[in-house]
C-alpha atoms as a PDB file:
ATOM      1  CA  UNK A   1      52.900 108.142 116.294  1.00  0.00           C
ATOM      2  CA  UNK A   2      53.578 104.500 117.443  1.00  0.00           C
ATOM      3  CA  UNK A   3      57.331 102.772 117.066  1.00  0.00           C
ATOM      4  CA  UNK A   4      57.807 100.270 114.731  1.00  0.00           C
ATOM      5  CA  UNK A   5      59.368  97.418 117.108  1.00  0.00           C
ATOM      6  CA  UNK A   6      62.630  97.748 114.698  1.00  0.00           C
ATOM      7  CA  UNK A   7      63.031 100.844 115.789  1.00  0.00           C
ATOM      8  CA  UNK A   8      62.456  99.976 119.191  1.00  0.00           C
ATOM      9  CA  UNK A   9      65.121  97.571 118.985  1.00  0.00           C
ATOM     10  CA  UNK A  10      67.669  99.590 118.043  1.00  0.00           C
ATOM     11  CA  UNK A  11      67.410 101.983 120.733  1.00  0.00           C
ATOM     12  CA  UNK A  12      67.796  99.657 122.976  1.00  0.00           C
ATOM     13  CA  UNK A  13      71.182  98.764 121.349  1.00  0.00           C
ATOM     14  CA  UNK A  14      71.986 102.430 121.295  1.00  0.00           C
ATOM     15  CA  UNK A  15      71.216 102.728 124.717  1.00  0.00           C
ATOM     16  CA  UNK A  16      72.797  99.309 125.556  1.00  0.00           C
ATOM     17  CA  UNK A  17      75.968 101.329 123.686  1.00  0.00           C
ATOM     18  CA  UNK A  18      76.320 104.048 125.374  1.00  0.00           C
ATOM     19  CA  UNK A  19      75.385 102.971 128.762  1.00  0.00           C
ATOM     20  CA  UNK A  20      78.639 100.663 128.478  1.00  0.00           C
ATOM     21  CA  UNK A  21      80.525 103.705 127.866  1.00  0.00           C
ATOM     22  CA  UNK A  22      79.374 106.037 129.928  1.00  0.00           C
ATOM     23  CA  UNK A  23      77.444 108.456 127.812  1.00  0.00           C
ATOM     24  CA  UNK A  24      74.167 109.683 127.421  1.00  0.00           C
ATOM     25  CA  UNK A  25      72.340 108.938 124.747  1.00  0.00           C
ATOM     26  CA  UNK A  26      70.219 111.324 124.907  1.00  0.00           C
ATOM     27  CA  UNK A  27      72.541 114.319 124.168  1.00  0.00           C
ATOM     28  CA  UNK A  28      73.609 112.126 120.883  1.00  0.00           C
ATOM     29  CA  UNK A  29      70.355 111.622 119.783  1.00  0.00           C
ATOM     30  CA  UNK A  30      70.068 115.201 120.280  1.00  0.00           C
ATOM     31  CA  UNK A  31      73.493 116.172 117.840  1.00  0.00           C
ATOM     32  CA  UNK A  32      71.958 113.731 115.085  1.00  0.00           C
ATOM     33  CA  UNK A  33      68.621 115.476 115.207  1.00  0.00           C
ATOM     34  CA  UNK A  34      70.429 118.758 114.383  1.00  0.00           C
ATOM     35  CA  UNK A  35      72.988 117.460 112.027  1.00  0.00           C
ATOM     36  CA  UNK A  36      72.974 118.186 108.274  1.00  0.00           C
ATOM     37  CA  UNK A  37      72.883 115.063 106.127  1.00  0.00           C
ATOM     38  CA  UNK A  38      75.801 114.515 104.430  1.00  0.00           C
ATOM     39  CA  UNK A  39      76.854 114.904 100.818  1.00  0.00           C
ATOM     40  CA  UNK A  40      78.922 113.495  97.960  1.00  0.00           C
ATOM     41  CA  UNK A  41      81.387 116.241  97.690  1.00  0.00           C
ATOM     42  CA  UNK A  42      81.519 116.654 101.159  1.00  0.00           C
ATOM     43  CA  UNK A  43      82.250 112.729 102.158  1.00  0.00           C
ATOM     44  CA  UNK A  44      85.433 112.815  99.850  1.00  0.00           C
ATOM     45  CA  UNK A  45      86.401 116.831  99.942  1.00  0.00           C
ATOM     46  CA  UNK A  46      85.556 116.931  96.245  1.00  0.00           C
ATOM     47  CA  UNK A  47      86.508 120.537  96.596  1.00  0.00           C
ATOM     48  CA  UNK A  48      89.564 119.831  98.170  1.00  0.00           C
ATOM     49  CA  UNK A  49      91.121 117.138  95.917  1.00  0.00           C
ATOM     50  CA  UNK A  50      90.142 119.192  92.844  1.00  0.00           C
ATOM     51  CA  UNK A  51      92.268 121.975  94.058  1.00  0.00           C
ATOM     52  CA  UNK A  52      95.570 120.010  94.578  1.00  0.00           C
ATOM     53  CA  UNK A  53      96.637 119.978  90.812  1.00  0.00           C
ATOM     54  CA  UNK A  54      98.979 123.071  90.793  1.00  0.00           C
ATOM     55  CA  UNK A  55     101.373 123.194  87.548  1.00  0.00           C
ATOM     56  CA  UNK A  56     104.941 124.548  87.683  1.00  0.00           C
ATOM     57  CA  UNK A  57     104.672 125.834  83.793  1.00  0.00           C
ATOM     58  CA  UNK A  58     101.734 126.839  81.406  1.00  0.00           C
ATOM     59  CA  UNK A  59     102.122 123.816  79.179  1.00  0.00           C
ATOM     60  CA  UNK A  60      98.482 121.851  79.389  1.00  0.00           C
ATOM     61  CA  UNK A  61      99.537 118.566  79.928  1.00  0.00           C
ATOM     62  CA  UNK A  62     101.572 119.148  82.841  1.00  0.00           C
ATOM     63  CA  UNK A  63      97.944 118.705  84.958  1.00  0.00           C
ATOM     64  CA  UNK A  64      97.509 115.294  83.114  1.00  0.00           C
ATOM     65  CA  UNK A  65     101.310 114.241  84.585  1.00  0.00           C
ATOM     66  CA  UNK A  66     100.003 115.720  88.448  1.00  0.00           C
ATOM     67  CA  UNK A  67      96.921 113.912  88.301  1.00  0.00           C
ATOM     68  CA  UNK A  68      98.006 110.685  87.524  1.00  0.00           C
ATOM     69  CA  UNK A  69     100.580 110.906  89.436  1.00  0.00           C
ATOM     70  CA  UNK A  70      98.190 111.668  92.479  1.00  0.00           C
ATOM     71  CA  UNK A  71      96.147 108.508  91.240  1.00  0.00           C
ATOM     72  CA  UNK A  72      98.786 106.859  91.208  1.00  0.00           C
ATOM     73  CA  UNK A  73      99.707 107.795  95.318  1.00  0.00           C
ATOM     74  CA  UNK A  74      96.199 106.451  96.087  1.00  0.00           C
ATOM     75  CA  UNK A  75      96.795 103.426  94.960  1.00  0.00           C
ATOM     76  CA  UNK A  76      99.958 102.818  96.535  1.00  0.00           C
ATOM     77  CA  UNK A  77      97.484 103.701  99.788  1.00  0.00           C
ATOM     78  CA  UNK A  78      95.168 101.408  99.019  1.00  0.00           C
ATOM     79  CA  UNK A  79      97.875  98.953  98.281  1.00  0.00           C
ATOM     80  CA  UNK A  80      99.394  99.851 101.726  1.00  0.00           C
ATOM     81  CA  UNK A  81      95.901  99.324 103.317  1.00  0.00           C
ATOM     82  CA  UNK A  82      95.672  95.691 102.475  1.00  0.00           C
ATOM     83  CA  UNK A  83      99.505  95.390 103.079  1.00  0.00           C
ATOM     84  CA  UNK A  84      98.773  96.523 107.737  1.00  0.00           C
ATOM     85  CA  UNK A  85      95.442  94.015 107.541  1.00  0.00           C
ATOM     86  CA  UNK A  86      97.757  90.875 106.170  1.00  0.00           C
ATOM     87  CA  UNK A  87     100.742  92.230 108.967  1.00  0.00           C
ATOM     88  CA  UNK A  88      98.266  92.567 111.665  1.00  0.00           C
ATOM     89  CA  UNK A  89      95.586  89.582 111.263  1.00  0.00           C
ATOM     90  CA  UNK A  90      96.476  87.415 114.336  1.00  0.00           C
ATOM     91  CA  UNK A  91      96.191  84.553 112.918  1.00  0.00           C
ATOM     92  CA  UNK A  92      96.625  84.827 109.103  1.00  0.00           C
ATOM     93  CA  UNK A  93      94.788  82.024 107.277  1.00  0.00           C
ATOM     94  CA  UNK A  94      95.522  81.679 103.644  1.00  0.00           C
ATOM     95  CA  UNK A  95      92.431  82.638 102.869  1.00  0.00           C
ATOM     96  CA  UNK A  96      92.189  85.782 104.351  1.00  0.00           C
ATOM     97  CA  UNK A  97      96.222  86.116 103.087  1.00  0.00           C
ATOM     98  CA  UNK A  98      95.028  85.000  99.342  1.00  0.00           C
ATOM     99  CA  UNK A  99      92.072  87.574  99.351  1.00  0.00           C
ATOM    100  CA  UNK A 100      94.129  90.563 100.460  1.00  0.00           C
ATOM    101  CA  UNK A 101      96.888  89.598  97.753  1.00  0.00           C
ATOM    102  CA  UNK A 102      93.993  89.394  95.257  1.00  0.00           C
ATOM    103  CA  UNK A 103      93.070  92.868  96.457  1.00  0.00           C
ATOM    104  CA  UNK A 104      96.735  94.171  95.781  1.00  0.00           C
ATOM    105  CA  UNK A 105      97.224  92.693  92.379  1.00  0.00           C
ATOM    106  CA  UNK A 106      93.749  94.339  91.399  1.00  0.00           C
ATOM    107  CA  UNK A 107      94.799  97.830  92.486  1.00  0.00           C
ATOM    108  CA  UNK A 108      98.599  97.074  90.001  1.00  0.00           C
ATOM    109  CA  UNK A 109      96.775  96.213  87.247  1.00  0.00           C
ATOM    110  CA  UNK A 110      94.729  99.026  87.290  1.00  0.00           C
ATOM    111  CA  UNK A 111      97.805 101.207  87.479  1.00  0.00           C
ATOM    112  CA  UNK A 112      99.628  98.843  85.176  1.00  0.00           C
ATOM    113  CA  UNK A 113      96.770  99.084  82.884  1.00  0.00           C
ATOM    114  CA  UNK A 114      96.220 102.761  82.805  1.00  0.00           C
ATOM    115  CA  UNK A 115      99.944 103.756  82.626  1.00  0.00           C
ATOM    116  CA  UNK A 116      99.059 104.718  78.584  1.00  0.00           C
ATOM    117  CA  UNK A 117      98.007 107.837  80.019  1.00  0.00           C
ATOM    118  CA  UNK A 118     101.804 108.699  80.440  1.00  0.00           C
ATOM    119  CA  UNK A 119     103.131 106.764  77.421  1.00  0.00           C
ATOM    120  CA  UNK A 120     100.108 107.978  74.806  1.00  0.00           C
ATOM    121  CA  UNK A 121      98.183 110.784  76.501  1.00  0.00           C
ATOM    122  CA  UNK A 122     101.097 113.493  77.065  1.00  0.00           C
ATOM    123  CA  UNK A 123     102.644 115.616  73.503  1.00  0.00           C
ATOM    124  CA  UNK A 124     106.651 114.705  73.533  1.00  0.00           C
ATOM    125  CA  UNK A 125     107.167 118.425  73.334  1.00  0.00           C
ATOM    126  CA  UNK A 126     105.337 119.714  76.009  1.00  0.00           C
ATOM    127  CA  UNK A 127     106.780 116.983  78.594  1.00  0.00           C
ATOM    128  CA  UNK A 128     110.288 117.381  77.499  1.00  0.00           C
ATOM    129  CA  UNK A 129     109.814 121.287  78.556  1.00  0.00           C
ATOM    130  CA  UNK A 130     107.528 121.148  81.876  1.00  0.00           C
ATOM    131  CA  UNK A 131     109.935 118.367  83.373  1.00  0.00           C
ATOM    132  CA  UNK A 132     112.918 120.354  83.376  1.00  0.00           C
ATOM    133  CA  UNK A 133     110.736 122.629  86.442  1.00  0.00           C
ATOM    134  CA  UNK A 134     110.277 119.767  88.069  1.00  0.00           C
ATOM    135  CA  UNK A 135     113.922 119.742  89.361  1.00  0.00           C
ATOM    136  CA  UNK A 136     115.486 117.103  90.816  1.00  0.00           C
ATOM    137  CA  UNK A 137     111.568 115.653  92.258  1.00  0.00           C
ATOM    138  CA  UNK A 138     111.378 112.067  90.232  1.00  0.00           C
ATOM    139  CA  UNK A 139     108.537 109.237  90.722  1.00  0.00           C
ATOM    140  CA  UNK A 140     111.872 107.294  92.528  1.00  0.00           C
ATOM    141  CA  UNK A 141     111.179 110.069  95.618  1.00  0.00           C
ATOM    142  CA  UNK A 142     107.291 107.751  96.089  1.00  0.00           C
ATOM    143  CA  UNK A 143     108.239 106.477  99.613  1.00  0.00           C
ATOM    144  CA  UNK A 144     104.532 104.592  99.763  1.00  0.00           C
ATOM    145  CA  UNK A 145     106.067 102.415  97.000  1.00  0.00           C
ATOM    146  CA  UNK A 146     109.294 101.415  99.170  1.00  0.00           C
ATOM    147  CA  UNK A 147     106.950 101.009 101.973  1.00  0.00           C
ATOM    148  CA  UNK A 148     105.081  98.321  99.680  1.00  0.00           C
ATOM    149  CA  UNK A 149     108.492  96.390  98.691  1.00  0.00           C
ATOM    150  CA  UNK A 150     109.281  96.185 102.299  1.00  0.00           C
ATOM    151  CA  UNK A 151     105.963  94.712 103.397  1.00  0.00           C
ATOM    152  CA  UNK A 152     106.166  92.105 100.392  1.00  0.00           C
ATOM    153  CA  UNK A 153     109.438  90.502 101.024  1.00  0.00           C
ATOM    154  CA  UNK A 154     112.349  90.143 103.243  1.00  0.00           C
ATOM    155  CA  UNK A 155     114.388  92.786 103.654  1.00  0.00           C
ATOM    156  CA  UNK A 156     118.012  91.124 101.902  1.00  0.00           C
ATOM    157  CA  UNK A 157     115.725  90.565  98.685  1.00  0.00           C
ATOM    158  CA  UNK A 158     115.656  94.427  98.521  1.00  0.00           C
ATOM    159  CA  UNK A 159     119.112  94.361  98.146  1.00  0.00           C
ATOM    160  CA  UNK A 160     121.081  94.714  95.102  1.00  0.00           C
ATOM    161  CA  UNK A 161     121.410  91.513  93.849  1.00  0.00           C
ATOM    162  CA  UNK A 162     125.586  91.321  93.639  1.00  0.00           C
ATOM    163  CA  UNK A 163     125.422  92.239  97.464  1.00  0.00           C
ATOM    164  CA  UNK A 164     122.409  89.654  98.825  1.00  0.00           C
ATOM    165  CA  UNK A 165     124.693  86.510  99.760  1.00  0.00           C
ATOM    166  CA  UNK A 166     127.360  88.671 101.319  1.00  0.00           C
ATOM    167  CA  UNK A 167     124.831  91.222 103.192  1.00  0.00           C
ATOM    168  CA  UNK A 168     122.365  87.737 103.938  1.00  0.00           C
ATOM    169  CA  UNK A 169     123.119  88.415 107.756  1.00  0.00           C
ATOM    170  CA  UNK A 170     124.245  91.813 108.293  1.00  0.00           C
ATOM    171  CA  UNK A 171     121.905  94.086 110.229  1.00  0.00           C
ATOM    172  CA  UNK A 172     118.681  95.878 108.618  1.00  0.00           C
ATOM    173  CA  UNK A 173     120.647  99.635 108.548  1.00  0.00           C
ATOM    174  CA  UNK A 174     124.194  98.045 106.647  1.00  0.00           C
ATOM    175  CA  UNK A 175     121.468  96.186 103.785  1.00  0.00           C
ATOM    176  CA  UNK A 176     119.672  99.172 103.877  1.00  0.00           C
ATOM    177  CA  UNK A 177     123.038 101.140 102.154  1.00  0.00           C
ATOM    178  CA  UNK A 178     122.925  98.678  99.890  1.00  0.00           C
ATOM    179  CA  UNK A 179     119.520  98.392  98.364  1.00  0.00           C
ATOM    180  CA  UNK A 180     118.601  98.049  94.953  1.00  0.00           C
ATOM    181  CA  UNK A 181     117.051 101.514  93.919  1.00  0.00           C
ATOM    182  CA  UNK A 182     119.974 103.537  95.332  1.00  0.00           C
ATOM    183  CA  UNK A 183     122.500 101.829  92.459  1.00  0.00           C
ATOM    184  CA  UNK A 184     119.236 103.526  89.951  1.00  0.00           C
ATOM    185  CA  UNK A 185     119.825 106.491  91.892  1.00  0.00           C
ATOM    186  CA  UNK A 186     123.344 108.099  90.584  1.00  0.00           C
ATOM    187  CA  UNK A 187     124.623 110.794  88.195  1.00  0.00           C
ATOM    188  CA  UNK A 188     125.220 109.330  85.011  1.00  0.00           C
ATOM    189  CA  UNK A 189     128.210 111.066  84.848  1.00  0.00           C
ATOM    190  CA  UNK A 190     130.117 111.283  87.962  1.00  0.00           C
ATOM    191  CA  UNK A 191     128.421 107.914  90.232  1.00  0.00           C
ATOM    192  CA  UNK A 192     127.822 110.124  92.811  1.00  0.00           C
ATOM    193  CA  UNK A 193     124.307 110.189  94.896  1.00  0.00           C
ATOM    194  CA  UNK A 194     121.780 112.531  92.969  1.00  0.00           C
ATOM    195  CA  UNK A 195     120.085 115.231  94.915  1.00  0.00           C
ATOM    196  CA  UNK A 196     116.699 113.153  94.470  1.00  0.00           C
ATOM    197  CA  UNK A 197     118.098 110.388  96.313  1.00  0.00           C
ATOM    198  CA  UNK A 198     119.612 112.462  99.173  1.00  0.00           C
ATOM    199  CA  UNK A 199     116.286 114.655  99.433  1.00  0.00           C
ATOM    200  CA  UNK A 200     114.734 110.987  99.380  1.00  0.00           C
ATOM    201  CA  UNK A 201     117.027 109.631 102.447  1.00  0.00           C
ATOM    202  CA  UNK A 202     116.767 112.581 104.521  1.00  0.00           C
ATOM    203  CA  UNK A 203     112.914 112.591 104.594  1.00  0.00           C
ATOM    204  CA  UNK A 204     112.549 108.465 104.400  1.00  0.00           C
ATOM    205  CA  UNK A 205     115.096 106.424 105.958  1.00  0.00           C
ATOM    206  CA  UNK A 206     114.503 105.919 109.520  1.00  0.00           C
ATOM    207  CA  UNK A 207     110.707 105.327 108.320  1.00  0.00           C
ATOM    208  CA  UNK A 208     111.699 102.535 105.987  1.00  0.00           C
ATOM    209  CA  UNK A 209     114.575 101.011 108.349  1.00  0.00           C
ATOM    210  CA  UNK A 210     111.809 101.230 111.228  1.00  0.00           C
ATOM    211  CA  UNK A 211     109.391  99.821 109.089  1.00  0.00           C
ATOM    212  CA  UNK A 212     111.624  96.578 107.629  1.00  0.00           C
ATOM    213  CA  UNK A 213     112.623  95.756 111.340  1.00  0.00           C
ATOM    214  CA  UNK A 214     109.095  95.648 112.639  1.00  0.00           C
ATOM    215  CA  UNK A 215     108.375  93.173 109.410  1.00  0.00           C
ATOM    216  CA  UNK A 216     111.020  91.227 109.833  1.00  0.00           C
ATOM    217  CA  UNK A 217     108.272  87.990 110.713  1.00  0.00           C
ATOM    218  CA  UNK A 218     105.247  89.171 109.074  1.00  0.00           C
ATOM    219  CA  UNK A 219     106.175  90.697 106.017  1.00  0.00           C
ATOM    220  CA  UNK A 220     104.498  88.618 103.159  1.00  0.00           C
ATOM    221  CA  UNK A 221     107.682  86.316 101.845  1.00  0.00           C
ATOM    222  CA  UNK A 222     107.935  85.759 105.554  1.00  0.00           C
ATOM    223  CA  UNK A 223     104.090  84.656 106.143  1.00  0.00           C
ATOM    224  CA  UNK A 224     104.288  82.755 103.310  1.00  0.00           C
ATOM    225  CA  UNK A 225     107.492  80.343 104.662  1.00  0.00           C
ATOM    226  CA  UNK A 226     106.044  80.010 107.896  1.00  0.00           C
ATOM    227  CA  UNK A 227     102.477  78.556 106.020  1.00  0.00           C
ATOM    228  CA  UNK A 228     105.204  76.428 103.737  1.00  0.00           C
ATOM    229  CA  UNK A 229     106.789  74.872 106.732  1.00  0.00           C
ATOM    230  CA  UNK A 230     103.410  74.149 108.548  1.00  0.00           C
ATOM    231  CA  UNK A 231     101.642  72.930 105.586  1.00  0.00           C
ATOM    232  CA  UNK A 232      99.025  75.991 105.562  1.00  0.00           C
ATOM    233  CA  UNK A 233      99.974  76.982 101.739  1.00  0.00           C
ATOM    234  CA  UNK A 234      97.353  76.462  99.082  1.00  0.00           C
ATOM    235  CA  UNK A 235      98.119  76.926  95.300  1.00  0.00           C
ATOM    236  CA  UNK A 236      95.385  80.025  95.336  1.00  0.00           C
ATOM    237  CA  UNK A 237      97.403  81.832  97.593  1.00  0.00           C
ATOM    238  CA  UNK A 238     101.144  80.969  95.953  1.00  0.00           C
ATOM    239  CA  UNK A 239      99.150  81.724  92.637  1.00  0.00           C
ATOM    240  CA  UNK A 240      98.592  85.297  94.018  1.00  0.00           C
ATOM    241  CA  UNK A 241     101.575  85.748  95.465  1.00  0.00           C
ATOM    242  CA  UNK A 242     103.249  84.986  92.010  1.00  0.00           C
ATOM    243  CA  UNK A 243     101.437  87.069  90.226  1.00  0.00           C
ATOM    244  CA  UNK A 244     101.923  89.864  93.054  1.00  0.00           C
ATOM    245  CA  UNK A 245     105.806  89.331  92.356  1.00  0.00           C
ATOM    246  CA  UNK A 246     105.066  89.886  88.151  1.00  0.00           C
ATOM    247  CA  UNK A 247     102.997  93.129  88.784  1.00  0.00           C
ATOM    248  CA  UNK A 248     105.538  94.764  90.988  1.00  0.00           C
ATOM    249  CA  UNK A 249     108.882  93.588  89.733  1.00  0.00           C
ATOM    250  CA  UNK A 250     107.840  93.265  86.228  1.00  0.00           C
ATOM    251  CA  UNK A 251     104.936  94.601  84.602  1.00  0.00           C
ATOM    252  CA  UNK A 252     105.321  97.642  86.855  1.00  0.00           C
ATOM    253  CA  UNK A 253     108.462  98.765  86.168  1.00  0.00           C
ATOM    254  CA  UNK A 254     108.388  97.532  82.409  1.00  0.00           C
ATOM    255  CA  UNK A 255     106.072 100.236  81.789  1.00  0.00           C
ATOM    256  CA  UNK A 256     107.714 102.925  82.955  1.00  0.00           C
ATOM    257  CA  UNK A 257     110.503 101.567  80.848  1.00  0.00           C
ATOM    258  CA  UNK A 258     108.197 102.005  78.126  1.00  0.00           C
ATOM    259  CA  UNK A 259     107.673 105.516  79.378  1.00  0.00           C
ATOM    260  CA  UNK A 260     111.055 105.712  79.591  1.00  0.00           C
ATOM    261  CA  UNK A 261     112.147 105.077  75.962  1.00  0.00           C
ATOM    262  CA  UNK A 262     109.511 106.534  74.349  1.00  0.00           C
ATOM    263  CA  UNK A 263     110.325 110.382  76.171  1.00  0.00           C
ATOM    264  CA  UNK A 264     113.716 110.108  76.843  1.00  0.00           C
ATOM    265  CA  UNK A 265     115.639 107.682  74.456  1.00  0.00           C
ATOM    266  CA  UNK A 266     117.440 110.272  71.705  1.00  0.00           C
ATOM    267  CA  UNK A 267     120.053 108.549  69.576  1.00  0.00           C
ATOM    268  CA  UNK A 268     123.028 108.601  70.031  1.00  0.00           C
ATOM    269  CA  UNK A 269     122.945 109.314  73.765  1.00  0.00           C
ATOM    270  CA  UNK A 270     119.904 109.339  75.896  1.00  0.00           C
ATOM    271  CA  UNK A 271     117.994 112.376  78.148  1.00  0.00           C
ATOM    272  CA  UNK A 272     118.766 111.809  81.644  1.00  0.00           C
ATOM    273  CA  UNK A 273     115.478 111.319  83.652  1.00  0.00           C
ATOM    274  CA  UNK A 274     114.442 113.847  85.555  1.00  0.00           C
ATOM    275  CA  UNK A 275     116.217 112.933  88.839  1.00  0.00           C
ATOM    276  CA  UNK A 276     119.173 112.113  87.007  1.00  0.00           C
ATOM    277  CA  UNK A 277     118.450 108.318  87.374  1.00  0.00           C
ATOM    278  CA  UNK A 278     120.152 105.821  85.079  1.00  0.00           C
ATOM    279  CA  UNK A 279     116.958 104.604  84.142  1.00  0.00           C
ATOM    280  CA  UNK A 280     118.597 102.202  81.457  1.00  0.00           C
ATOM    281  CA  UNK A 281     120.196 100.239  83.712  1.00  0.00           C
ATOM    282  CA  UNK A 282     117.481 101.001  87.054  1.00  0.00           C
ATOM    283  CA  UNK A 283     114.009 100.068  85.058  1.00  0.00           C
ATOM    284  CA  UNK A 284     114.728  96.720  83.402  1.00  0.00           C
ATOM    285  CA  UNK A 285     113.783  93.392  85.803  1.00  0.00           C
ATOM    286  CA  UNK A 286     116.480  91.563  84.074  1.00  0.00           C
ATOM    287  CA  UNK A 287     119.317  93.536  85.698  1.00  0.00           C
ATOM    288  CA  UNK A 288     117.759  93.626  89.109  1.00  0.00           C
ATOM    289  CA  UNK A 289     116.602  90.440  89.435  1.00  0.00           C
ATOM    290  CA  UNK A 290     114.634  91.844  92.090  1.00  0.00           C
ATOM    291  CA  UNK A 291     112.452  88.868  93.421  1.00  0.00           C
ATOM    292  CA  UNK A 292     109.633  88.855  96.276  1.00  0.00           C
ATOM    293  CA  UNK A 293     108.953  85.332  96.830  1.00  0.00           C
ATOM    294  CA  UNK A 294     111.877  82.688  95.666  1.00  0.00           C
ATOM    295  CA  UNK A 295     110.406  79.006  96.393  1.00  0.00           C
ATOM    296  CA  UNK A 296     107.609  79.664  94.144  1.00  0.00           C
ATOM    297  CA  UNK A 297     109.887  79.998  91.256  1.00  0.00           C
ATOM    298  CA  UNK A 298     111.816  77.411  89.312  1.00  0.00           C
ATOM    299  CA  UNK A 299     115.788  78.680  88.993  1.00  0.00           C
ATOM    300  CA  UNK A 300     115.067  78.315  85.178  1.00  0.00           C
ATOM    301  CA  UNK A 301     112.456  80.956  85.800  1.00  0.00           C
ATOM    302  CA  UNK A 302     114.596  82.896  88.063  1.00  0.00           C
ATOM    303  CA  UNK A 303     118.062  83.134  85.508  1.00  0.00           C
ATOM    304  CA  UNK A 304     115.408  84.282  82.555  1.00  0.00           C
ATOM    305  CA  UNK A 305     113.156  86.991  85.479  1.00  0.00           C
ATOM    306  CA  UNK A 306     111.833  89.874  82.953  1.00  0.00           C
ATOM    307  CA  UNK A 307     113.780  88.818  79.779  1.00  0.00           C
ATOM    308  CA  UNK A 308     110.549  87.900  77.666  1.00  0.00           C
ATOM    309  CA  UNK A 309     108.092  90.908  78.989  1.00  0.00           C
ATOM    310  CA  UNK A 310     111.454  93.493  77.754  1.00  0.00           C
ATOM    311  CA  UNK A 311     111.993  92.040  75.062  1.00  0.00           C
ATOM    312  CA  UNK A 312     108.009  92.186  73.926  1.00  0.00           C
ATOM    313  CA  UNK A 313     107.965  96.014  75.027  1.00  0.00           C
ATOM    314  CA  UNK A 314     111.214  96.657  73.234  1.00  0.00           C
ATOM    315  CA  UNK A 315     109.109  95.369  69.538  1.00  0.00           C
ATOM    316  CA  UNK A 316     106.513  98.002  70.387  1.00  0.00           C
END
């Protein structure tokens, strides 16, 4: 049987290949021959994934609340896999920069977009009794997601907003005491830490401290100053950027708000979340004023951050 010269060709680059590393080629050519093709289920462990939905409780929509929580975990991965390419890309053009973004904002809108699963695919009932054995874990513990904020922004736009001008040049581990989601993160009654946020420290801290000092020049806000000062900006890259901002610090949380109100709002006096989280106070932009990227908003824009989008979900 005669070689096609394609085929000739690329042995020659597989030979060219291993040669340069010191192998044989030969012996590989042998382990393909014998190799099985691969399949479907075996390429993504079908089997696998479809076994890690374990419920606590017997109610049926407890799976729904795993799974989509477990969704929602990949796409904080994918998120976080665009998030090392932008850190990493020696040089960053705005292009590349703009793409990636566009990537990110694809992967929150999916996410934003499918959150109805939790507001309109769980019975009231059956939530309100599985989430009591789900003691004291809480979507707050997702340390993916604080990996994200810290690869967005600098670190002092993290912190809690009546702290950011005095904590503007303190080191990363005093702003880190101070950041935003630990003030979401306190018994209602007594202001002291919840159990869910000192599980959440002990596993997560020295990752996310470790993490903010290595981005201290290329997380995003930080990228996107340097291209400011040099001129390297374009509008489709700010455009993505804002819009990045809106998905995380708006859209994102306003639906669990949604969430929120719909499961656990009981006149006169709310059900504590899960964790124990204030979420009244924790959820809302418009107390947080939590804001990636500053010089692409006017202060109009900044004073009024979240006010329209709460007040459109609290008509619903």
């Amino acid at each position: 049987m005669s070689i096609s010269p394609e085929i000739e060709n690329r042995l020659a680059l597989l030979q060219e290949k291993y040669e340069a590393m010191g192998q044989d080629m030969v012996s590989y050519l042998d382990g393909l021959l014998h190799a099985d093709f691969i399949t479907y289920w075996d390429y993504i462990h079908l089997d696998t994934l479809l076994s890690l939905q374990n419920p606590r409780t017997p109610f049926p929509d407890e799976e729904i609340f795993i799974m989509y929580h477990q969704i929602t975990e990949l796409y904080f991965k994918l998120v976080l896999h665009e998030c090392k390419q932008i850190a990493e890309k020696k040089p960053v053009t705005a292009v590349f920069f703009a793409a990636r973004v566009g990537r990110i904002n694809r992967y929150f809108e999916a996410l934003i977009k499918s959150f109805d699963i939790m507001v309109d695919g769980m019975e009231k009932e059956q939530f309100l009794k599985f989430r009591m054995s789900l003691l004291p874990s809480s979507g707050f513990q997702s340390g993916q997601y604080r990996m994200i904020e810290i690869y967005a922004t600098d670190f002092i736009n993290l912190v809690d907003k009546d702290k950011r001008e005095e904590l503007r040049s303190a080191p990363i581990e005093e702003q880190f005491d101070h950041l935003y989601w630990k003030f979401g993160a306190t018994e209602l009654s007594t202001g002291k830490k919840t159990l869910t946020l000192k599980q959440f420290e002990n596993k997560y801290s020295k990752t996310l401290i470790e993490l903010a000092r290595s981005h201290v020049q290329n997380n995003f806000n930080a990228l996107l100053q340097q291209m400011q000062y040099e001129q390297g900006s374009t509008p489709e890259l700010e455009s993505e950027l804002r819009q990045l901002d809106v998905n995380v610090n708006v859209n994102w949380p306003l639906v669990h708000y949604k969430s929120a109100v719909r499961y656990l709002e009981r006149k006169p006096e709310e059900i504590k979340a899960t964790g124990g989280t204030n979420w009244q106070k924790y959820l809302p932009p418009r107390f947080q004023k939590r804001i990636f990227y500053p010089s692409l908003w006017t202060q109009e824009q900044e004073e009024n951050w979240g006010r329209s989008w709460v007040e459109d979900v609290l008509k619903l």
